[in-house]
C-alpha atoms as a PDB file:
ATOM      1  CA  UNK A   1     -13.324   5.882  11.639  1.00  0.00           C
ATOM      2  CA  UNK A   2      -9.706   5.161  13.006  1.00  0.00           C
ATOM      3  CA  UNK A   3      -8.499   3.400  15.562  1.00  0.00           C
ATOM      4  CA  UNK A   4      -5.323   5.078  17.324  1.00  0.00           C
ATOM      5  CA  UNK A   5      -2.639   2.561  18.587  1.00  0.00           C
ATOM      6  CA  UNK A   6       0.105   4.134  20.590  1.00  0.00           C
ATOM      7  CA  UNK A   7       3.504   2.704  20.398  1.00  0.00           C
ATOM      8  CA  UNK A   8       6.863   3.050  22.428  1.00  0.00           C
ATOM      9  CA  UNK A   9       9.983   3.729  20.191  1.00  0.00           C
ATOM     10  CA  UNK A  10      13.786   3.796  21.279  1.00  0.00           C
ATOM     11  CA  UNK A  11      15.781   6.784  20.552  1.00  0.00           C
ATOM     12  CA  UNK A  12      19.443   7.381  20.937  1.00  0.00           C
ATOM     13  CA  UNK A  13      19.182   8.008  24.582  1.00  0.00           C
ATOM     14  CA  UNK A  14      19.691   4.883  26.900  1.00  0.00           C
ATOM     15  CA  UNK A  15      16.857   3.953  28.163  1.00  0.00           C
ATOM     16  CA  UNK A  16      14.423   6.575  26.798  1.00  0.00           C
ATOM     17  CA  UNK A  17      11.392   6.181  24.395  1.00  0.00           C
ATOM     18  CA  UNK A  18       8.977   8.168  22.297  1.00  0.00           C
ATOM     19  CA  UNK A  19       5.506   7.625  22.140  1.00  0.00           C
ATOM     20  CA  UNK A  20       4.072   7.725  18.571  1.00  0.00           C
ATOM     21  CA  UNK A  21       0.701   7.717  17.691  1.00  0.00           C
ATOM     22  CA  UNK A  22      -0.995   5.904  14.632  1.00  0.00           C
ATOM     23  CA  UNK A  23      -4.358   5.588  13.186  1.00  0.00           C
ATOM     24  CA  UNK A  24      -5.742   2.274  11.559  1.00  0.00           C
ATOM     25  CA  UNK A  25      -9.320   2.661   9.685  1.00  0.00           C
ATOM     26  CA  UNK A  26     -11.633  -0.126  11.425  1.00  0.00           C
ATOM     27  CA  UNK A  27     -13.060  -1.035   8.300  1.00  0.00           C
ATOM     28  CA  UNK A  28      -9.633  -2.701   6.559  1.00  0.00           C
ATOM     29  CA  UNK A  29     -10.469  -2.492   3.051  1.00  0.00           C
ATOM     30  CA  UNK A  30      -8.211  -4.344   0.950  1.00  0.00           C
ATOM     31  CA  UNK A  31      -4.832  -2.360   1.620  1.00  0.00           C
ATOM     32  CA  UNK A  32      -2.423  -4.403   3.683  1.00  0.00           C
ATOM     33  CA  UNK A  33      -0.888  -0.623   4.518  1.00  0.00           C
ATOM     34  CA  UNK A  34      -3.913   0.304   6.602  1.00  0.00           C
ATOM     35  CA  UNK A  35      -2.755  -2.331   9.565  1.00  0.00           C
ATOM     36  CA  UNK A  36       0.788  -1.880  11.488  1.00  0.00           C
ATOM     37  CA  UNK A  37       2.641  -5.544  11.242  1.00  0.00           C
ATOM     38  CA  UNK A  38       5.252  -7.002  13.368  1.00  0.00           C
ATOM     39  CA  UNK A  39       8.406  -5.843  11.344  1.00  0.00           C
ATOM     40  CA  UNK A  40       7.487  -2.097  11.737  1.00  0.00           C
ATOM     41  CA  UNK A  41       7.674  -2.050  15.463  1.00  0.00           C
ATOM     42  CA  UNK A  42      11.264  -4.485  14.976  1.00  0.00           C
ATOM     43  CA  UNK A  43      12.251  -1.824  12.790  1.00  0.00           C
ATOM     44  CA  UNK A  44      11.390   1.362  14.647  1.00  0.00           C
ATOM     45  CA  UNK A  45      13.106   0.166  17.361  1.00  0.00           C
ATOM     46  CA  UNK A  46      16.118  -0.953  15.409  1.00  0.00           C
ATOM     47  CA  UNK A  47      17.051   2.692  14.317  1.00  0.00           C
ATOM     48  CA  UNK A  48      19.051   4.192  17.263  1.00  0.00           C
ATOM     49  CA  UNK A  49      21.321   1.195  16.902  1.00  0.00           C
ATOM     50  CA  UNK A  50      22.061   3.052  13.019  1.00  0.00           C
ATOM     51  CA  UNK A  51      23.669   6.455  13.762  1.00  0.00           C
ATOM     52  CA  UNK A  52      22.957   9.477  10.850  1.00  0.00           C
ATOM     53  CA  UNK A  53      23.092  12.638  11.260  1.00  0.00           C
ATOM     54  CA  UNK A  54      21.185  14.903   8.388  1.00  0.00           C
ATOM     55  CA  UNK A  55      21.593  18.451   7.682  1.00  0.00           C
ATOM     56  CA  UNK A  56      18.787  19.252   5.791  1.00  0.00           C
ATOM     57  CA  UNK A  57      15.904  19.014   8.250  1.00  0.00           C
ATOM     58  CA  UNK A  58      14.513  23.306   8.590  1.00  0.00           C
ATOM     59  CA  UNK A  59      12.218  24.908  10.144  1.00  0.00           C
ATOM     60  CA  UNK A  60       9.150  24.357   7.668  1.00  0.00           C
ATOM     61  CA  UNK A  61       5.804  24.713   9.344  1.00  0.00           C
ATOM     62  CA  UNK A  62       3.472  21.541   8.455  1.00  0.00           C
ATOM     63  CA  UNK A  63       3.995  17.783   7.158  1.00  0.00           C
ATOM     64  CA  UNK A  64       2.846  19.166   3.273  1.00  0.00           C
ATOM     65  CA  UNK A  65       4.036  22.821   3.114  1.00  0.00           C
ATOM     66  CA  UNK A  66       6.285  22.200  -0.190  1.00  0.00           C
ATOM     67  CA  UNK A  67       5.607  20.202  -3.133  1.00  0.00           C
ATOM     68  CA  UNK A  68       9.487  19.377  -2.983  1.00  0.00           C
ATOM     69  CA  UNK A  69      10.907  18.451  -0.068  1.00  0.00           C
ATOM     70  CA  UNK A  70      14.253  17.660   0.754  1.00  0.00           C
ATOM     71  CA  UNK A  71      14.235  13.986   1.372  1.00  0.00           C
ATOM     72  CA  UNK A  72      17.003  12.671   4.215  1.00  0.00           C
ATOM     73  CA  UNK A  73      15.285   8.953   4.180  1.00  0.00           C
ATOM     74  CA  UNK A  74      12.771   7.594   2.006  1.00  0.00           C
ATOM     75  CA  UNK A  75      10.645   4.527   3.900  1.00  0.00           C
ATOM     76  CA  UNK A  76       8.806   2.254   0.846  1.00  0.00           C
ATOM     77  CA  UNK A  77       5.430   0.453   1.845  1.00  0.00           C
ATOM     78  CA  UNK A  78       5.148   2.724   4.674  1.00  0.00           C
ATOM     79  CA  UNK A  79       1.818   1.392   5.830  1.00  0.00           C
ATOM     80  CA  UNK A  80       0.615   3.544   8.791  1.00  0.00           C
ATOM     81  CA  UNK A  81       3.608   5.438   8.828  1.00  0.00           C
ATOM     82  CA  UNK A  82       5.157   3.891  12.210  1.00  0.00           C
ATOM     83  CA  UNK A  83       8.831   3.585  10.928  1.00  0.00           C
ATOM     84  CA  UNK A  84       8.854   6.781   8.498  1.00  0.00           C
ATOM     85  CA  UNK A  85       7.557   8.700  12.011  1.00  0.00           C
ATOM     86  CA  UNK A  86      10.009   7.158  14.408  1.00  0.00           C
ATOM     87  CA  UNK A  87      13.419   7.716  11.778  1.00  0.00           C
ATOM     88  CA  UNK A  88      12.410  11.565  11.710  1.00  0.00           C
ATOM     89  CA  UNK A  89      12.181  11.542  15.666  1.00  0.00           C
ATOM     90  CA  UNK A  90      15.037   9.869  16.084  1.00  0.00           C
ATOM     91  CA  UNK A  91      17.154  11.309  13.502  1.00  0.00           C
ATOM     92  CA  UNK A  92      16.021  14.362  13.518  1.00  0.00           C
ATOM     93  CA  UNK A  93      14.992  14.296   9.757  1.00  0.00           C
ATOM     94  CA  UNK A  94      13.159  15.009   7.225  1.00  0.00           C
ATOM     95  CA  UNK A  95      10.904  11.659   5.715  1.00  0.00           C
ATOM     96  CA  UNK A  96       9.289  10.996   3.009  1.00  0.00           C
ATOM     97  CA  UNK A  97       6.788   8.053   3.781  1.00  0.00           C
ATOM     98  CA  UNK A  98       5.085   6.422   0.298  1.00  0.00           C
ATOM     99  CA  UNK A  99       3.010   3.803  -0.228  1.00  0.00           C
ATOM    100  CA  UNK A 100       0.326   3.161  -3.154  1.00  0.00           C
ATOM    101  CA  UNK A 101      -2.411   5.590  -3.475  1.00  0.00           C
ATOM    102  CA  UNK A 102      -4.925   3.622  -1.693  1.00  0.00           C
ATOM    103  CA  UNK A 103      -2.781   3.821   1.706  1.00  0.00           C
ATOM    104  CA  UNK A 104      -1.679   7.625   1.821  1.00  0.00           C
ATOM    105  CA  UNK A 105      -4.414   9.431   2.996  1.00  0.00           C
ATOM    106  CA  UNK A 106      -4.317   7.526   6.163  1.00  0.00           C
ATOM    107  CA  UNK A 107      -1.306   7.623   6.121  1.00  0.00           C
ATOM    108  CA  UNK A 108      -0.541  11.348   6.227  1.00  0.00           C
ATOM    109  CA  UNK A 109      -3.286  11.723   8.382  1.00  0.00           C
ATOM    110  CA  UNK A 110      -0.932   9.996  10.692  1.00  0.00           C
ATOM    111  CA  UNK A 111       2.089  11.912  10.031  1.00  0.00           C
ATOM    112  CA  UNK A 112      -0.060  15.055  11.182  1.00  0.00           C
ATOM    113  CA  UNK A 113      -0.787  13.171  14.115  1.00  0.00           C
ATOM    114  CA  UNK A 114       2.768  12.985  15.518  1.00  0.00           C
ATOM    115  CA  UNK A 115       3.363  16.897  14.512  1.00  0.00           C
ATOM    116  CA  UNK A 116       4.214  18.056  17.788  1.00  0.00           C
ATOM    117  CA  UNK A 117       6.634  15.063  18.185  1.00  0.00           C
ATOM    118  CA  UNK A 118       8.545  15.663  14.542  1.00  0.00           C
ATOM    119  CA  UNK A 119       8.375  19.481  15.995  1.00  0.00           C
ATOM    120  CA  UNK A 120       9.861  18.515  18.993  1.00  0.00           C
ATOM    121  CA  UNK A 121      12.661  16.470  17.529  1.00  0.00           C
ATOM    122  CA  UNK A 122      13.402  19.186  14.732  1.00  0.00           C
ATOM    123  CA  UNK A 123      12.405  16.848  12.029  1.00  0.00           C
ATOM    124  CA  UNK A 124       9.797  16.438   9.113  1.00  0.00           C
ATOM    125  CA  UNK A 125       7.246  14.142   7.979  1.00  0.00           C
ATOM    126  CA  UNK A 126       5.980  13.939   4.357  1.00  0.00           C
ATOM    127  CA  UNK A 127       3.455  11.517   2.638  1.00  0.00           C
ATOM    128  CA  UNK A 128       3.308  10.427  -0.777  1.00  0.00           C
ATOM    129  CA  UNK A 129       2.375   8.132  -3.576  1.00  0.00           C
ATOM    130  CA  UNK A 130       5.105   5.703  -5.026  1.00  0.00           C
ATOM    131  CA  UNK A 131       3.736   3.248  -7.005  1.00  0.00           C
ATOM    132  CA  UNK A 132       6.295   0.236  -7.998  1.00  0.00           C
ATOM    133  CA  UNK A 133       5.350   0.111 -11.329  1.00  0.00           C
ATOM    134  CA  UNK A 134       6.195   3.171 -11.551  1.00  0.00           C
ATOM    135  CA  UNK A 135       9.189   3.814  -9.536  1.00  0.00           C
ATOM    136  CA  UNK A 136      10.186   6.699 -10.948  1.00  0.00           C
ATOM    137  CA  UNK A 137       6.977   9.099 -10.387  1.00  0.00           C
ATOM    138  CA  UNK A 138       6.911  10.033  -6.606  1.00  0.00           C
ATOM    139  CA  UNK A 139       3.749  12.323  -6.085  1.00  0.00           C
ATOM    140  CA  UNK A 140       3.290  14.074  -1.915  1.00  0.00           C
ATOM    141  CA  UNK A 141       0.117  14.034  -1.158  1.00  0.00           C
ATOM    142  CA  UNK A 142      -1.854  16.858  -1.400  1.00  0.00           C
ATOM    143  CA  UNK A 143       0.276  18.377  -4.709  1.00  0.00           C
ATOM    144  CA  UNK A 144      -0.608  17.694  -8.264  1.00  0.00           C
ATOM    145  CA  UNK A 145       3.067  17.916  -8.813  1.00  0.00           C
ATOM    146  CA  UNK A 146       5.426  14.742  -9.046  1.00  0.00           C
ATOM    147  CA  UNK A 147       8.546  14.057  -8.156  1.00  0.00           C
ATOM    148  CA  UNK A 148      11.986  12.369  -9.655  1.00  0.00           C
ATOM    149  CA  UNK A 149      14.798  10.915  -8.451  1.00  0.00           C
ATOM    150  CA  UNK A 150      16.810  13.397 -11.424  1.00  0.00           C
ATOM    151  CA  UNK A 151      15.194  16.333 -10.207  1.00  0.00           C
ATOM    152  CA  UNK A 152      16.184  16.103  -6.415  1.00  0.00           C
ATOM    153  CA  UNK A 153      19.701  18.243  -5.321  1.00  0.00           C
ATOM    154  CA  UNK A 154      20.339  15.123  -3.410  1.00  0.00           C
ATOM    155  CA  UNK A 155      19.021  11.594  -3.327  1.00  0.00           C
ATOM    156  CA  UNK A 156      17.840   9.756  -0.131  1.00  0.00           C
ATOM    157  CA  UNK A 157      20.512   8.977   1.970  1.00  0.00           C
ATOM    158  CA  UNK A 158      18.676   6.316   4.024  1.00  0.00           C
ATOM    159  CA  UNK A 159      15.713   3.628   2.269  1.00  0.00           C
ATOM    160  CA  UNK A 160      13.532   1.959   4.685  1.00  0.00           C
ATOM    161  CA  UNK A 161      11.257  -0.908   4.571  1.00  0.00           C
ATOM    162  CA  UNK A 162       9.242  -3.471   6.851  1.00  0.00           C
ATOM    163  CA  UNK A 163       7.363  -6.163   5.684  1.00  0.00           C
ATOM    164  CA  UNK A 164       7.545  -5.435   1.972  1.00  0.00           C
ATOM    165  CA  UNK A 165       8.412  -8.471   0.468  1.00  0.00           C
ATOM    166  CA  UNK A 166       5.446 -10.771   0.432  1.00  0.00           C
ATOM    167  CA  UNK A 167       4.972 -11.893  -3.538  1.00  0.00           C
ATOM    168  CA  UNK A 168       7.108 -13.401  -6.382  1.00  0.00           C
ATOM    169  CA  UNK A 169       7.370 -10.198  -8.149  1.00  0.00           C
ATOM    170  CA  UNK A 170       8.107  -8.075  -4.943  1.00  0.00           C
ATOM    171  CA  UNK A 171      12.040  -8.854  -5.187  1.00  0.00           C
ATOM    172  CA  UNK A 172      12.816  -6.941  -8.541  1.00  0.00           C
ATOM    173  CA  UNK A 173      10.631  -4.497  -8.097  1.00  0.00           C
ATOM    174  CA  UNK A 174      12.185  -3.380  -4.490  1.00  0.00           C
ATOM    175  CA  UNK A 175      15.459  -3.719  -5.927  1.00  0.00           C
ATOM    176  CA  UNK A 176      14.478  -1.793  -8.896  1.00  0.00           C
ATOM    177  CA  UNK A 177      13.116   1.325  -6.601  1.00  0.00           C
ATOM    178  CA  UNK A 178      16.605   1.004  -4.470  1.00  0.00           C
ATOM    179  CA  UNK A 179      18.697   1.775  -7.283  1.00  0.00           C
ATOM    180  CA  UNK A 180      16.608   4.645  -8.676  1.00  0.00           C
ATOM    181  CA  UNK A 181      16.424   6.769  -5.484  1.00  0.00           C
ATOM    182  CA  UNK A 182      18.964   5.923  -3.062  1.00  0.00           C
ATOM    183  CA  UNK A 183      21.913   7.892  -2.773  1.00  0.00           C
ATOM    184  CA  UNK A 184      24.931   6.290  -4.235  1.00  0.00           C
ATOM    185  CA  UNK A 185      27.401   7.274  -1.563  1.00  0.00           C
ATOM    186  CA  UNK A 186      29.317   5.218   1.245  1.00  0.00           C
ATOM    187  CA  UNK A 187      27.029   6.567   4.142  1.00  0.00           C
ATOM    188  CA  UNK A 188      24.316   5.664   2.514  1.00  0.00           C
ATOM    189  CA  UNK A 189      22.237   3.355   4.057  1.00  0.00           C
ATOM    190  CA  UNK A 190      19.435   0.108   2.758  1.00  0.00           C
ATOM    191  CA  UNK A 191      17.814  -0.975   6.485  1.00  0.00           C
ATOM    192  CA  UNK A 192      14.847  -3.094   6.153  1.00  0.00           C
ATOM    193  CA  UNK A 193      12.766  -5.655   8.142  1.00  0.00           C
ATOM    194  CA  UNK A 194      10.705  -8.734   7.939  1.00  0.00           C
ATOM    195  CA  UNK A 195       9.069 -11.370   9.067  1.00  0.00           C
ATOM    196  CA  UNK A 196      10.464 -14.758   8.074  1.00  0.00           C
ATOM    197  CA  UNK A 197       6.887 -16.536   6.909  1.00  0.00           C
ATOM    198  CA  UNK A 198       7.856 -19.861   5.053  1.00  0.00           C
ATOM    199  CA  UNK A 199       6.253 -19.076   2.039  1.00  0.00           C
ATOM    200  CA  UNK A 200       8.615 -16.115   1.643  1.00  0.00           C
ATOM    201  CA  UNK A 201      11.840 -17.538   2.515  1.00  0.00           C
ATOM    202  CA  UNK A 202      12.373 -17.982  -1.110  1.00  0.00           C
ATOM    203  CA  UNK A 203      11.185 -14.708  -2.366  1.00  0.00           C
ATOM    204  CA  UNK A 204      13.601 -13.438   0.654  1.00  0.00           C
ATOM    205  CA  UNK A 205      16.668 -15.094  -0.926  1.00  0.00           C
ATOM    206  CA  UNK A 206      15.893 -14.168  -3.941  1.00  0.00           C
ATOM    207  CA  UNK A 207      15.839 -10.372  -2.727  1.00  0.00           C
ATOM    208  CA  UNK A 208      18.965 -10.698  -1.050  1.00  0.00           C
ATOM    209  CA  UNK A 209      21.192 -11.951  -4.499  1.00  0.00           C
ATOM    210  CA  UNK A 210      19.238  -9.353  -6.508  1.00  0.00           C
ATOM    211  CA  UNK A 211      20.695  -6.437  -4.055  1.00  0.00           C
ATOM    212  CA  UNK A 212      23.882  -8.289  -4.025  1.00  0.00           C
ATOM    213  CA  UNK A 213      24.284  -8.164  -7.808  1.00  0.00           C
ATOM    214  CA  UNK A 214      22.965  -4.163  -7.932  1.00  0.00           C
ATOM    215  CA  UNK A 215      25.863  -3.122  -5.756  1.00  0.00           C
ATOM    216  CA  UNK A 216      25.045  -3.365  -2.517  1.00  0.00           C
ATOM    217  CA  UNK A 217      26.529  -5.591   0.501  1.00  0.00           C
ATOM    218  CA  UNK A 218      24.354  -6.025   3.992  1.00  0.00           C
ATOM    219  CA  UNK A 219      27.041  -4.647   6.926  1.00  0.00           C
ATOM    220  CA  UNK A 220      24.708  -6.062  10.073  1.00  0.00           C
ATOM    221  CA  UNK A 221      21.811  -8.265  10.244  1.00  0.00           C
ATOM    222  CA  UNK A 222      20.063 -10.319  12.884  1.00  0.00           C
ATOM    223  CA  UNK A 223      16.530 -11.715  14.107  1.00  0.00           C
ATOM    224  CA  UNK A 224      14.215 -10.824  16.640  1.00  0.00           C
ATOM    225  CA  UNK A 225      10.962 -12.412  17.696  1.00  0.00           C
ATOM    226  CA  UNK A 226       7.813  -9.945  18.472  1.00  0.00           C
ATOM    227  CA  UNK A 227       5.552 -10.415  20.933  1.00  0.00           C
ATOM    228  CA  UNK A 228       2.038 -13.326  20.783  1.00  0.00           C
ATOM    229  CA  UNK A 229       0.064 -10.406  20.329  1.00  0.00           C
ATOM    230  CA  UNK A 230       1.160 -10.342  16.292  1.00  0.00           C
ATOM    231  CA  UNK A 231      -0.997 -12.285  14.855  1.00  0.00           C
ATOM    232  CA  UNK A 232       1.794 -13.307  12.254  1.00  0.00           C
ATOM    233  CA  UNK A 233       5.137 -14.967  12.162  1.00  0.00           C
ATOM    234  CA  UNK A 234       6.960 -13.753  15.815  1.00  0.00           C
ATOM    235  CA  UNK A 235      10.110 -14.091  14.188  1.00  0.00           C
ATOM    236  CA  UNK A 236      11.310 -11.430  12.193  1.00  0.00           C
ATOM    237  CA  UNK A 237      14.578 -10.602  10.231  1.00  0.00           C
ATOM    238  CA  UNK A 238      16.516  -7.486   9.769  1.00  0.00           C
ATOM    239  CA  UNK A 239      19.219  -6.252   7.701  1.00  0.00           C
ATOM    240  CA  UNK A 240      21.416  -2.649   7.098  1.00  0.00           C
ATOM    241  CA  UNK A 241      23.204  -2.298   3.506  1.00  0.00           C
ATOM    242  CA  UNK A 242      25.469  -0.205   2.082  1.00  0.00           C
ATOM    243  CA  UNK A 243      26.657   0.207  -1.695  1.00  0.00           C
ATOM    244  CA  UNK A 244      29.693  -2.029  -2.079  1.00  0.00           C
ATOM    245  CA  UNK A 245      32.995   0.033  -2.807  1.00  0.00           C
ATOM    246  CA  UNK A 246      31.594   3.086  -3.364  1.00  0.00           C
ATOM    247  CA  UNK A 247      34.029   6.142  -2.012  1.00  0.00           C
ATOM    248  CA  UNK A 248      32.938   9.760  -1.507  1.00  0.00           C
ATOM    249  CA  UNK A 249      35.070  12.608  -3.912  1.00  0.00           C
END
């Protein structure tokens, strides 16, 4: 059984917000992914603030209808989904949402959830494996075919994450994943979250020299401090990157 938690996102409007709807099993498991943290909800909110505009988002009728969708923003360690949801709401594109295998069922369970909304905004939702350690192999749930960064007509122009980097080995690994499927042009866009726990200040630094030396510069960054009822670090970090003297032809 699920437990639905309703959140309020801003969208490019002043002053106007989306409700969007997300399911989190009561019995936890092991997957961090199952539970919505603190950075998602910084991060969700944080998009309108980033304007794109996508051209790719059609008229396909449910969340899974192709094996190979056209990807406008990839989110990594999507969790529940509440980040992935609110950029194709608020963009108005189409998102592909991955996490490890464990996670995705709930996951697109919650992407269905918020169909009317994604139909609303002319935008689509996708769920999918993307294991790190394979970064490479992207598989949407509910196909027994994969996907690869070479076989897409265009990369993701937009890679999201919240609260992803949480372990030693977490920094080249992201970094690794960021290179592989983001689009190398000069819209593209890196915007990520987190919260700024002690023990993972120095895996944090370590994250930020490691995109440095792949290419990529951060353009805007600040901090913003969630609300007591996180039961984590309130203060949270975000950033926006883009590849460093890369021009369109």
């Amino acid at each position: 059984m699920s437990e639905q938690r309703l959140f309020k996102v801003t969208t490019q409007i002043s002053d106007e917000n989306i409700g969007i709807r997300v399911g989190e099993p009561s019995l936890k498991r092991k997957e961090l992914g199952l539970s919505t943290w603190g950075s998602s909800t910084v991060l969700a909110n944080h998009l309108h603030r980033v304007p794109m505009q996508f051209k790719s988002a059609t008229n396909h009728d449910g969340a899974e209808e192709t094996a190979s969708p056209s990807i406008d923003v990839l989110e990594l360690g999507a969790g529940t989904g509440l980040v992935g949801i609110a950029a194709a709401a608020v963009w108005q594109a189409n998102v592909m949402l991955t996490d490890v295998k464990g996670v995705v069922p709930n996951l697109a369970a919650n992407v269905a959830l918020n169909a009317k909304l994604l139909a609303r905004s002319g935008a689509h939702g996708y769920a999918g494996t993307l294991d790190w350690g394979s970064p490479d192999v992207l598989i949407p749930h509910g196909s027994t075919r994969s996907m690869d960064p070479q076989s897409l007509v265009s990369k993701p122009k937009v890679i999201l994450a919240a609260d992803t980097i949480y372990s030693e080995e977490i920094p080249a690994a992201f970094v690794n994943v960021v290179n592989l499927w983001l689009d190398r042009s000069s819209t593209s866009r890196l915007i990520m979250a987190y919260p700024m726990r002690v023990a993972c200040l120095d895996h944090i630094r370590e994250l930020w020299q490691r995109l440095e030396d792949a290419g990529l510069h951060a353009i805007d960054e600040g901090r913003e401090e969630v609300g007591v009822e996180w039961d984590d670090e309130r203060l949270h970090e975000w950033s926006v990157w883009k590849w460093h003297d890369v021009t369109d032809t």
